[in-house]
Structure formats: C-alpha cells, structure tokens
N, C-alpha and C. Protein backbone atom coordinates (compact mmCIF):
# COMPACT_ATOMS: atom_id res chain seq x y z
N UNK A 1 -37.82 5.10 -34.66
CA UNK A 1 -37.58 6.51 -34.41
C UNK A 1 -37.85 6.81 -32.94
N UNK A 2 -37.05 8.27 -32.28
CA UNK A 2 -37.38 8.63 -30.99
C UNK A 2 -37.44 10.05 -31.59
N UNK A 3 -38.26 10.92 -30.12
CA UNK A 3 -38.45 11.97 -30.61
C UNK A 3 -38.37 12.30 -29.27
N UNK A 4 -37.38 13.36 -28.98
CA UNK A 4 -37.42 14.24 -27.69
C UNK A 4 -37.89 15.66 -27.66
N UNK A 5 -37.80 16.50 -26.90
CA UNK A 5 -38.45 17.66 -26.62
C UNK A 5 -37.35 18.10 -25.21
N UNK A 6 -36.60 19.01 -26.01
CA UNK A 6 -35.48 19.90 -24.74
C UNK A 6 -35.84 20.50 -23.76
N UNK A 7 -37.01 20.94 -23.51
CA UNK A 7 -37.68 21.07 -22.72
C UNK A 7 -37.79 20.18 -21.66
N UNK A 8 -38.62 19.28 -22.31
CA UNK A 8 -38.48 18.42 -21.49
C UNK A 8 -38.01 17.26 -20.68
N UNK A 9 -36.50 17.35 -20.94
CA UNK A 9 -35.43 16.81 -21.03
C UNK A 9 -34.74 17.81 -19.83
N UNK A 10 -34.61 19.33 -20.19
CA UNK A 10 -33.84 20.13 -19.16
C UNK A 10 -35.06 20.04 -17.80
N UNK A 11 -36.05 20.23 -18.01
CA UNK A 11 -36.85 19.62 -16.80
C UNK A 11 -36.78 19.21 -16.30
N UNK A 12 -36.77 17.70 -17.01
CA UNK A 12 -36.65 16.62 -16.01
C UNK A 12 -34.95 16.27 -15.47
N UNK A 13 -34.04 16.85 -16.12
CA UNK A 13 -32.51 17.03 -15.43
C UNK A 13 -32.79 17.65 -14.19
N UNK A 14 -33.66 18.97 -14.11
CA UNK A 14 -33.70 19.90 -12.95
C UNK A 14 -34.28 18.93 -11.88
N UNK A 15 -35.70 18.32 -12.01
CA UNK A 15 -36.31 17.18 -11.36
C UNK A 15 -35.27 16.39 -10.32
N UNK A 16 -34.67 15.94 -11.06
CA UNK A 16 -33.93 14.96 -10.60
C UNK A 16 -32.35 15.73 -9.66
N UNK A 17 -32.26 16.78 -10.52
CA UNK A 17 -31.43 17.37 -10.11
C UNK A 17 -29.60 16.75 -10.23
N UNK A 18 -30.20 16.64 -11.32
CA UNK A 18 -28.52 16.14 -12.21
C UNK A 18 -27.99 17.09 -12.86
N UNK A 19 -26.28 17.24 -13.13
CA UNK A 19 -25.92 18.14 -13.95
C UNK A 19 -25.98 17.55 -14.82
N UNK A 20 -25.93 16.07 -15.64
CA UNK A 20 -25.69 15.18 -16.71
C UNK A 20 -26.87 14.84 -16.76
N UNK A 21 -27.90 14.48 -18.14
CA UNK A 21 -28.48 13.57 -17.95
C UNK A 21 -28.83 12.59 -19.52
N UNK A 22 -28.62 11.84 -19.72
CA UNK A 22 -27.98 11.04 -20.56
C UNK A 22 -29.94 10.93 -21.28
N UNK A 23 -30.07 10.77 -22.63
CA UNK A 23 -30.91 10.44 -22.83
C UNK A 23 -31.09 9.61 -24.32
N UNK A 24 -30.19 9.38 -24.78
CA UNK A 24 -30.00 8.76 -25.84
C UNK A 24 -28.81 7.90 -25.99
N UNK A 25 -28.78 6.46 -25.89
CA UNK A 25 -27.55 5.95 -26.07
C UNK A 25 -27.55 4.83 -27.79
N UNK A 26 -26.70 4.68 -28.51
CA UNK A 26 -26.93 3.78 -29.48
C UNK A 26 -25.60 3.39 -29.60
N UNK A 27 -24.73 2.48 -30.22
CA UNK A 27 -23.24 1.68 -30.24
C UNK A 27 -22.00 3.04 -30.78
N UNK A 28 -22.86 3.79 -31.81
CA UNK A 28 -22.34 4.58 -32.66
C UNK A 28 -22.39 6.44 -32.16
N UNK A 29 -23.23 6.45 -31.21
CA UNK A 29 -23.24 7.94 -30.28
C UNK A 29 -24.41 8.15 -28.94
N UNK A 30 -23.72 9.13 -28.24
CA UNK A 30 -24.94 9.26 -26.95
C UNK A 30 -24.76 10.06 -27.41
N UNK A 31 -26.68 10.75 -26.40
CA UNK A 31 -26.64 12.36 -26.24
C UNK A 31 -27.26 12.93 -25.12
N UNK A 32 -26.98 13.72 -24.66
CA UNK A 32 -27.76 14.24 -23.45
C UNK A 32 -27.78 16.01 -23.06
N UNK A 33 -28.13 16.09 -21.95
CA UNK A 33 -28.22 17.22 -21.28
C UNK A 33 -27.02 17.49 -20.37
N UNK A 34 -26.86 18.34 -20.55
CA UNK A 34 -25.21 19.14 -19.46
C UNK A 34 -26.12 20.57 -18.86
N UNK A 35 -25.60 20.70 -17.50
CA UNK A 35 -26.56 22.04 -17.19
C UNK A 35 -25.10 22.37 -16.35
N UNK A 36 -24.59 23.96 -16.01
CA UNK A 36 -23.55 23.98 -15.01
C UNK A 36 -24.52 25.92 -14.66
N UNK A 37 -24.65 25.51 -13.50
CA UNK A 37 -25.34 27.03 -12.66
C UNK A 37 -23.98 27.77 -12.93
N UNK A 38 -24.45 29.56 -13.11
CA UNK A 38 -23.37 30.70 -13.45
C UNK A 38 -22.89 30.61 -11.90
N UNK A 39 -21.00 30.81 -12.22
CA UNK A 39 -20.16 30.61 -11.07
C UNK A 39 -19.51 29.60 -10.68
N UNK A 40 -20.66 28.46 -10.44
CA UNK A 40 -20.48 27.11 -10.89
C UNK A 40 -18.77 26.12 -11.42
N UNK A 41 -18.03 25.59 -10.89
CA UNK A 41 -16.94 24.73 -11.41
C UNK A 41 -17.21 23.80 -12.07
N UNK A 42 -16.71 23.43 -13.22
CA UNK A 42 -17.23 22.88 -13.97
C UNK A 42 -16.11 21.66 -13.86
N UNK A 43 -16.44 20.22 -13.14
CA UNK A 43 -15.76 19.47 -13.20
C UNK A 43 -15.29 18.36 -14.06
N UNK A 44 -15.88 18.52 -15.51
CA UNK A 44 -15.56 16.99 -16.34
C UNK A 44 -14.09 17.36 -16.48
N UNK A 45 -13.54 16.00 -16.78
CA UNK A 45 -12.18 15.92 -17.22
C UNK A 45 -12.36 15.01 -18.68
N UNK A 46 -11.07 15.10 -19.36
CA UNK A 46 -11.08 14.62 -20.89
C UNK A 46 -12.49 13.36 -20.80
N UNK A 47 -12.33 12.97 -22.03
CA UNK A 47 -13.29 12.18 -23.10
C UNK A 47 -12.92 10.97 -23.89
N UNK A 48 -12.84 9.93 -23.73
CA UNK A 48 -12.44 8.64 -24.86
C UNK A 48 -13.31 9.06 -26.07
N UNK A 49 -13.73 9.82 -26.22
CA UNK A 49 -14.79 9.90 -27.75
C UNK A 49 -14.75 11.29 -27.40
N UNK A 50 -15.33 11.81 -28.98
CA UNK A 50 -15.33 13.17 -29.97
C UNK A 50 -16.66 13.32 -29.07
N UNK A 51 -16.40 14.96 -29.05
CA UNK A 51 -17.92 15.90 -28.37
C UNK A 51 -18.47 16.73 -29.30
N UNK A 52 -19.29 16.89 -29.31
CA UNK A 52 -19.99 17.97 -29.59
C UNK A 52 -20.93 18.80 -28.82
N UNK A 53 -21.02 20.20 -28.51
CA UNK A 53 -21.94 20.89 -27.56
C UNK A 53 -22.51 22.24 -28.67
N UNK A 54 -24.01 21.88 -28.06
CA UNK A 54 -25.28 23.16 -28.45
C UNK A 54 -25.58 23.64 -27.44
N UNK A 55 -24.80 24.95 -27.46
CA UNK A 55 -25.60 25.76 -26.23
C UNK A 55 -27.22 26.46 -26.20
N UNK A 56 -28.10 25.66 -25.81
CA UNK A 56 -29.23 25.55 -25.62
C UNK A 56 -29.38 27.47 -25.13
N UNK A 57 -28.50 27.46 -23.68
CA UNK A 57 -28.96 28.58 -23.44
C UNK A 57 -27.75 28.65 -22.31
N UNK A 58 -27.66 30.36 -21.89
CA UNK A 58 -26.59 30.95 -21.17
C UNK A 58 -25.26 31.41 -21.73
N UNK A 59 -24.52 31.84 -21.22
CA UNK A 59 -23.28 32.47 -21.23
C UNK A 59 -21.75 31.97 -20.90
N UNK A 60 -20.68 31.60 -21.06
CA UNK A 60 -19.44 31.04 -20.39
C UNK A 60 -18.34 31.32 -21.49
N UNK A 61 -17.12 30.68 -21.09
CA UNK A 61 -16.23 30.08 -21.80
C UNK A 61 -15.91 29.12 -22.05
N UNK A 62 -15.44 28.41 -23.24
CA UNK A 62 -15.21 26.56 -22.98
C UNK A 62 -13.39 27.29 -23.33
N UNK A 63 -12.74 26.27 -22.34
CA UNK A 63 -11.82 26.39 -22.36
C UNK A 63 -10.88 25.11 -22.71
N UNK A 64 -10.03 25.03 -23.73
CA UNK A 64 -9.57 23.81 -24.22
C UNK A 64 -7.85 23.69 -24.47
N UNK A 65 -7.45 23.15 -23.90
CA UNK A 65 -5.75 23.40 -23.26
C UNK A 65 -5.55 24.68 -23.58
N UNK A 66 -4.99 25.58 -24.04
CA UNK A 66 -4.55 26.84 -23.60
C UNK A 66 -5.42 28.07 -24.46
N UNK A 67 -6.92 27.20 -25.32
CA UNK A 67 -7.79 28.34 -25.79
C UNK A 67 -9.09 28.29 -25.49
N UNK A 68 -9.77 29.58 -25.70
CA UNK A 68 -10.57 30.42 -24.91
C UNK A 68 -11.57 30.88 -25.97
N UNK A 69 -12.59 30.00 -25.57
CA UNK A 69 -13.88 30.41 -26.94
C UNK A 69 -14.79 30.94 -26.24
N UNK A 70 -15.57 32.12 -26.26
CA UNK A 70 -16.76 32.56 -25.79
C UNK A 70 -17.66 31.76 -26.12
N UNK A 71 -18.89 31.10 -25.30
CA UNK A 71 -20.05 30.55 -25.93
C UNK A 71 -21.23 31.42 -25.28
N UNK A 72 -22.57 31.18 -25.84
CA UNK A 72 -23.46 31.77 -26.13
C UNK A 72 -24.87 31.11 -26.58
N UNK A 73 -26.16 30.97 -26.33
CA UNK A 73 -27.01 30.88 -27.04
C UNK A 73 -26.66 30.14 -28.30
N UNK A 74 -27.09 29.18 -28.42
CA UNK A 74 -26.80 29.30 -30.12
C UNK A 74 -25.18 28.25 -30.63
N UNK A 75 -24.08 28.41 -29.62
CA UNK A 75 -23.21 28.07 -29.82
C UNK A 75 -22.85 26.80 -30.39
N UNK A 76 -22.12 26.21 -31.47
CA UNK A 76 -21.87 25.05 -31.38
C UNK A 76 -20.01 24.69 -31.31
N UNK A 77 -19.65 23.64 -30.25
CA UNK A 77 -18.17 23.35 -30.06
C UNK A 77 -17.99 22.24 -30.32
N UNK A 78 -16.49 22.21 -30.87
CA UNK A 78 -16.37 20.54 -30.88
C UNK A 78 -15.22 20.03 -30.66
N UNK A 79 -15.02 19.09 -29.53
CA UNK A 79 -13.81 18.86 -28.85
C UNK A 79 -13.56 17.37 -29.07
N UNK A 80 -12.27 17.51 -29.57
CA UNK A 80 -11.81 16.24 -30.26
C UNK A 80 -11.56 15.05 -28.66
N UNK A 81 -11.91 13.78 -28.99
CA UNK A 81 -11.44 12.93 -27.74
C UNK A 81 -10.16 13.42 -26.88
N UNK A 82 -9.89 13.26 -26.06
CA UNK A 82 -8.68 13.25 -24.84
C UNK A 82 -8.44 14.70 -24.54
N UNK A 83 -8.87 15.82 -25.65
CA UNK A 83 -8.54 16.95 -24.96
C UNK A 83 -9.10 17.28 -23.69
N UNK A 84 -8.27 18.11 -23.13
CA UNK A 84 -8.36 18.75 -21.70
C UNK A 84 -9.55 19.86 -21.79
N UNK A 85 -10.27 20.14 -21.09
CA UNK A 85 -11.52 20.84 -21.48
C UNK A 85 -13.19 21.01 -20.84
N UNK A 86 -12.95 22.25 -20.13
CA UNK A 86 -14.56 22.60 -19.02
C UNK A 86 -14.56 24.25 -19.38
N UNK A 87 -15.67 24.19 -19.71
CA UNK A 87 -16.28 25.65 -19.47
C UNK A 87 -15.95 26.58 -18.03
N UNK A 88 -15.68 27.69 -18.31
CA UNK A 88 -15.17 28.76 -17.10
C UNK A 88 -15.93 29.57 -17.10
N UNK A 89 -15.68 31.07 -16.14
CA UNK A 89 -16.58 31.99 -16.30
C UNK A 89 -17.96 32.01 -16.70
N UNK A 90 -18.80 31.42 -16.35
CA UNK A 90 -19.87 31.05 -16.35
C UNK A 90 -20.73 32.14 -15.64
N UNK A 91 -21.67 33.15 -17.02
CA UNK A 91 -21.69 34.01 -16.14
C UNK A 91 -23.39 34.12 -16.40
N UNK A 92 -23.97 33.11 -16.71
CA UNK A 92 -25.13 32.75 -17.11
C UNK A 92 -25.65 30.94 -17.12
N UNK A 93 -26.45 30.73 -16.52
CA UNK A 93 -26.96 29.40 -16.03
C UNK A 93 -26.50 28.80 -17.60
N UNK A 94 -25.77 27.59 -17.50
CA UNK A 94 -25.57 26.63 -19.15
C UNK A 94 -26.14 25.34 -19.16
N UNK A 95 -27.33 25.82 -20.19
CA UNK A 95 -27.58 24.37 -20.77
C UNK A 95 -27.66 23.84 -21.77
N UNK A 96 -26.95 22.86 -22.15
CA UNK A 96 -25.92 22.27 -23.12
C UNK A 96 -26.42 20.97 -23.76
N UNK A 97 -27.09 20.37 -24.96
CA UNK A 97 -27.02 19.79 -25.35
C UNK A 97 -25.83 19.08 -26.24
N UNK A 98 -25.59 17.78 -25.68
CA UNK A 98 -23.65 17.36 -25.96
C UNK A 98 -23.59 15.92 -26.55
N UNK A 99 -23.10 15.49 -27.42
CA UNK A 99 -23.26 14.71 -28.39
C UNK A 99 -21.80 13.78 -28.19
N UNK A 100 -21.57 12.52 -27.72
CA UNK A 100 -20.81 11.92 -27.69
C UNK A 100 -20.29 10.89 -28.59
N UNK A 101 -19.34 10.60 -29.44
CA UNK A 101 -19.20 9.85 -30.80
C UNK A 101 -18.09 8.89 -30.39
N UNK A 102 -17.79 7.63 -30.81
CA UNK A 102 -19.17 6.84 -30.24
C UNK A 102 -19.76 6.89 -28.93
N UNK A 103 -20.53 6.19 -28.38
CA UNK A 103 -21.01 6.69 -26.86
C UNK A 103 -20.38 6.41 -26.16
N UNK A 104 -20.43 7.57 -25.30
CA UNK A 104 -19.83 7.98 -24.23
C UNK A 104 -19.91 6.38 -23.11
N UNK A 105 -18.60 6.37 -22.75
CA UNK A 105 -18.23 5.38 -21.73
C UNK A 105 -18.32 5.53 -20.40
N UNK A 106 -19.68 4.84 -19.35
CA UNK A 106 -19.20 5.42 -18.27
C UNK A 106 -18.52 5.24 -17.04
C-alpha cells in the first residue's frame, strides 16, 4: 500500500514549482498533480490513454473539441484518449488531481 496526502503533494508541486507532478506510477495507471494559475494557458495537447480529473480546487472551463464544461471545486471529467482538450478561462488558481489509464507515457 501507499498513502498520499494532497496537501502535500500540491506543496511540494509549488516547491518545486512544477505545473505536473507525477506521483504515482504502476503498468495499469498514473496519477498526479496538475496546477494551471487563473489566466494562465493551458498547454497539454491530446493523451495516448483515458484521463480522468478531480478538481481539487478553483474555477475554469475544460474544453474538449467543440464542448464547454464549467468546472469547479468538486468537479470530476473524463476525457477519452486522443481527444483534443485544455482547460480555458481560468478564472481561479486549478488544482487538479488527474488519473491516467494506463500510465501516462512520457
């Protein structure tokens, strides 16, 4: 077993000062931390593997070829591999716990 603490995970992202920070890898899924400051461009491009995102905390849009989901606190999204797809309008600091199936390739 592992046991993390989001806390201290978005911490130590800030620390280091990463927008990504990867903290779990196994054959079958990663997971990590995503942070994007409000205003902020949000640069990932598509995915070889299925996502999933928990918005830990803040405000935006995830935007996914031509639709437009408000996220929020609380939020959960899930973006199938190869789609096109970054959060916009970012109008609140986002931090994102994001779940990669299988793990993310880098």
């Amino acid at each position: 077993m592992q046991a993390f603490e989001v806390n201290d995970l978005i911490h130590q992202a800030s620390e280091q000062n990463k927008r990504s920070l990867e903290f779990l890898r196994v054959p079958s899924m990663s997971l990590g931390i995503y942070r994007l400051a409000a205003g902020e461009a949000d640069p990932q491009s598509p995915h070889k593997q299925d996502e999933v995102y928990y918005v830990l905390s803040g405000k935006a849009k995830l935007q996914e070829e031509s639709r437009l989901q408000p996220v929020q606190t609380g939020s959960v999204l899930f973006v199938a591999a190869g789609a096109v797809h970054k959060f916009i309008e970012i109008e609140e600091d986002l931090d994102l716990l994001v779940f990669f199936a299988p793990a993310k390739q880098n």
